[in-house]
N, C-alpha and C. Protein backbone atom coordinates (compact mmCIF):
# COMPACT_ATOMS: atom_id res chain seq x y z
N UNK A 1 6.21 51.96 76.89
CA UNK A 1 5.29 50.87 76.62
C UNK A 1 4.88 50.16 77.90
N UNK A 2 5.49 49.77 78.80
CA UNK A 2 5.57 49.43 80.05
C UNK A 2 4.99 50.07 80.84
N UNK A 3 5.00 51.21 81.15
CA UNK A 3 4.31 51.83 82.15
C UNK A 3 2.64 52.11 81.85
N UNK A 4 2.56 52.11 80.46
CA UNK A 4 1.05 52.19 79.99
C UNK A 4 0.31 50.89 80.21
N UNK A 5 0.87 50.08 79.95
CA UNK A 5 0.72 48.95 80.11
C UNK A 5 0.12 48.40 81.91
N UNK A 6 1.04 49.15 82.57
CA UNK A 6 0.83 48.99 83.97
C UNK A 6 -0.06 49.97 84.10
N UNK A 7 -0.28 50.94 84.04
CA UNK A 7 -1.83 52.03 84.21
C UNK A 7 -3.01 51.25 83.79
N UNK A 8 -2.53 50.86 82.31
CA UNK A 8 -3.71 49.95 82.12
C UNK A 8 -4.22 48.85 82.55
N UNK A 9 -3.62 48.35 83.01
CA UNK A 9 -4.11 46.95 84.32
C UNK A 9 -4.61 47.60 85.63
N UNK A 10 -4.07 48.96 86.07
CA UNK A 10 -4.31 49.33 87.67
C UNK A 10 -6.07 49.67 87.21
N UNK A 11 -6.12 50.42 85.72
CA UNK A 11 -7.35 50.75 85.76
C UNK A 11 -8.78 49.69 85.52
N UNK A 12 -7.80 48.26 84.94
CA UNK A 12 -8.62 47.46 84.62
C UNK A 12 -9.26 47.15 86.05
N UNK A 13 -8.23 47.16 86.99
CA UNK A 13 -8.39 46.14 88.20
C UNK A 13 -9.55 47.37 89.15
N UNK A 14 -8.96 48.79 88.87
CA UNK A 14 -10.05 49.38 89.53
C UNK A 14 -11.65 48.75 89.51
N UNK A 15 -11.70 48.87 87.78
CA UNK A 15 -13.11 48.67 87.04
C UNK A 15 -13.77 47.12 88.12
N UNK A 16 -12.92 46.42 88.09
CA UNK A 16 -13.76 45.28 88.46
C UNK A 16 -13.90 44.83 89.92
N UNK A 17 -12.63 45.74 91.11
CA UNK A 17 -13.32 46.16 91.99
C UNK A 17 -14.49 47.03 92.28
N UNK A 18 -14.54 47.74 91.66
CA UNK A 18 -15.69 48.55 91.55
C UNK A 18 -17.09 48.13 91.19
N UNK A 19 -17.22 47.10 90.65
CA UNK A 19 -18.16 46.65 89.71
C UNK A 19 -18.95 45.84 91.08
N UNK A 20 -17.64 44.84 91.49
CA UNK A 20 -17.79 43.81 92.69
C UNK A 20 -18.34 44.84 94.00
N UNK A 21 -17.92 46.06 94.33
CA UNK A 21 -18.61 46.71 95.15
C UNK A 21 -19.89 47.32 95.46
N UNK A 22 -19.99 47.93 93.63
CA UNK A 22 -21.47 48.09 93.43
C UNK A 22 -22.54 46.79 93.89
N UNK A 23 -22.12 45.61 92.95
CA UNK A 23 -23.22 44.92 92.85
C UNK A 23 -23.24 44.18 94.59
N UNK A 24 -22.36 44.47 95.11
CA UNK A 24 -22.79 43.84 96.87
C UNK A 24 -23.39 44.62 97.69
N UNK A 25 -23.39 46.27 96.94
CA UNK A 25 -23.78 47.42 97.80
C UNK A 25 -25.29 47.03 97.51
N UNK A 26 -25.97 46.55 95.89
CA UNK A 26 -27.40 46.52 95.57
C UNK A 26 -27.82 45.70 96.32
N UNK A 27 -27.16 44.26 96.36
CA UNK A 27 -28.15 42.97 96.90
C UNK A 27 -27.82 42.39 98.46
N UNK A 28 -27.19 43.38 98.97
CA UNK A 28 -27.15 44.20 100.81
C UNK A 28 -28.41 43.57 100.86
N UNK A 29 -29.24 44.68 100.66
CA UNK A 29 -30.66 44.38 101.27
C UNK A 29 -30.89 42.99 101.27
N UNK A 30 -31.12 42.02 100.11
CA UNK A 30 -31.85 40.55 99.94
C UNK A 30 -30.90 39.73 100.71
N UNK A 31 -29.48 40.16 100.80
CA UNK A 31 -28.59 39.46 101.95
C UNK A 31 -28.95 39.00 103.38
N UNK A 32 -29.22 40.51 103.97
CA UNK A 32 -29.73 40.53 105.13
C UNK A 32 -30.76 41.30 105.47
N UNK A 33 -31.58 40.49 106.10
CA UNK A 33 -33.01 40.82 107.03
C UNK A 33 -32.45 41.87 107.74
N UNK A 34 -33.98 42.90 107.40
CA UNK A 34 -33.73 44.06 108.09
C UNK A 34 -33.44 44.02 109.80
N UNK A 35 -34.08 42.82 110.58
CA UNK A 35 -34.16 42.78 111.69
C UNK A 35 -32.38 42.81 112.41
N UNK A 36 -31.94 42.33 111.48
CA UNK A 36 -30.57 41.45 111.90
C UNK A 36 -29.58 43.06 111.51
N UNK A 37 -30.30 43.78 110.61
CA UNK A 37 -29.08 45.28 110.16
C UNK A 37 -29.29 46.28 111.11
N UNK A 38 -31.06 46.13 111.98
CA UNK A 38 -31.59 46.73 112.65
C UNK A 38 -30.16 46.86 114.55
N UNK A 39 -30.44 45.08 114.50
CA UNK A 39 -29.45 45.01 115.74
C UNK A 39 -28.21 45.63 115.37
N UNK A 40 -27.69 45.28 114.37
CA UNK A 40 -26.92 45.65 113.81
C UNK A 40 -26.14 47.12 114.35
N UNK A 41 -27.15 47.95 113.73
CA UNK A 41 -26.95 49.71 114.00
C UNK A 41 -27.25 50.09 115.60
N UNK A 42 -28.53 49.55 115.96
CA UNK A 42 -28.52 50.15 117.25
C UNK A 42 -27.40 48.79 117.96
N UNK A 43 -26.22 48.23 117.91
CA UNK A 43 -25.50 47.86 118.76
C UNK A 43 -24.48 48.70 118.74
N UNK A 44 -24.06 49.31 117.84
CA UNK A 44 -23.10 50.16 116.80
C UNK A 44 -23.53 51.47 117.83
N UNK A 45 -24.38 51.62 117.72
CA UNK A 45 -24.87 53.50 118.51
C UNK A 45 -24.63 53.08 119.96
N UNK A 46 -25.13 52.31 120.83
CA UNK A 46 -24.63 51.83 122.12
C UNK A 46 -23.37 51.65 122.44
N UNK A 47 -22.58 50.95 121.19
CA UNK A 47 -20.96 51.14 121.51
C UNK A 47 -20.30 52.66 121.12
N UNK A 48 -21.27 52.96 120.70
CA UNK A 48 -20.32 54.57 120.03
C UNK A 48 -20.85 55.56 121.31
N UNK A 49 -22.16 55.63 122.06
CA UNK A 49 -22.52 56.62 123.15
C UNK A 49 -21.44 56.35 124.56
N UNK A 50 -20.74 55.32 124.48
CA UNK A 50 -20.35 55.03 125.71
C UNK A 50 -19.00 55.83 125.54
C-alpha cells in the first residue's frame, strides 16, 4: 500500500513539474525580447569558440 502510494505522488509531482516547464518553455518568447536572447546566444558562441 505504501509504496504505491509513493509512486503515486513521484508521478503526481512529475505531472506538475512538467506542466510548470511546458508552460515557461511557451511564454519564453513574451518574457524576453528577442534583442536581449539575441545577445544572449551570440555571447554564448563567443564564449564557446574560445
Amino acid at each position: 500500500m505504501l509504496s504505491g502510494d509513493f509512486v503515486f505522488d513521484i508521478s503526481l509531482l512529475q505531472t506538475i513539474l512538467f506542466a510548470l516547464f511546458a508552460i515557461m518553455t511557451l511564454f519564453q518568447g513574451r518574457l524576453f525580447t528577442m534583442s536581449s536572447m539575441f545577445a544572449f546566444i551570440s555571447s554564448f558562441f563567443r564564449k564557446s569558440k574560445m
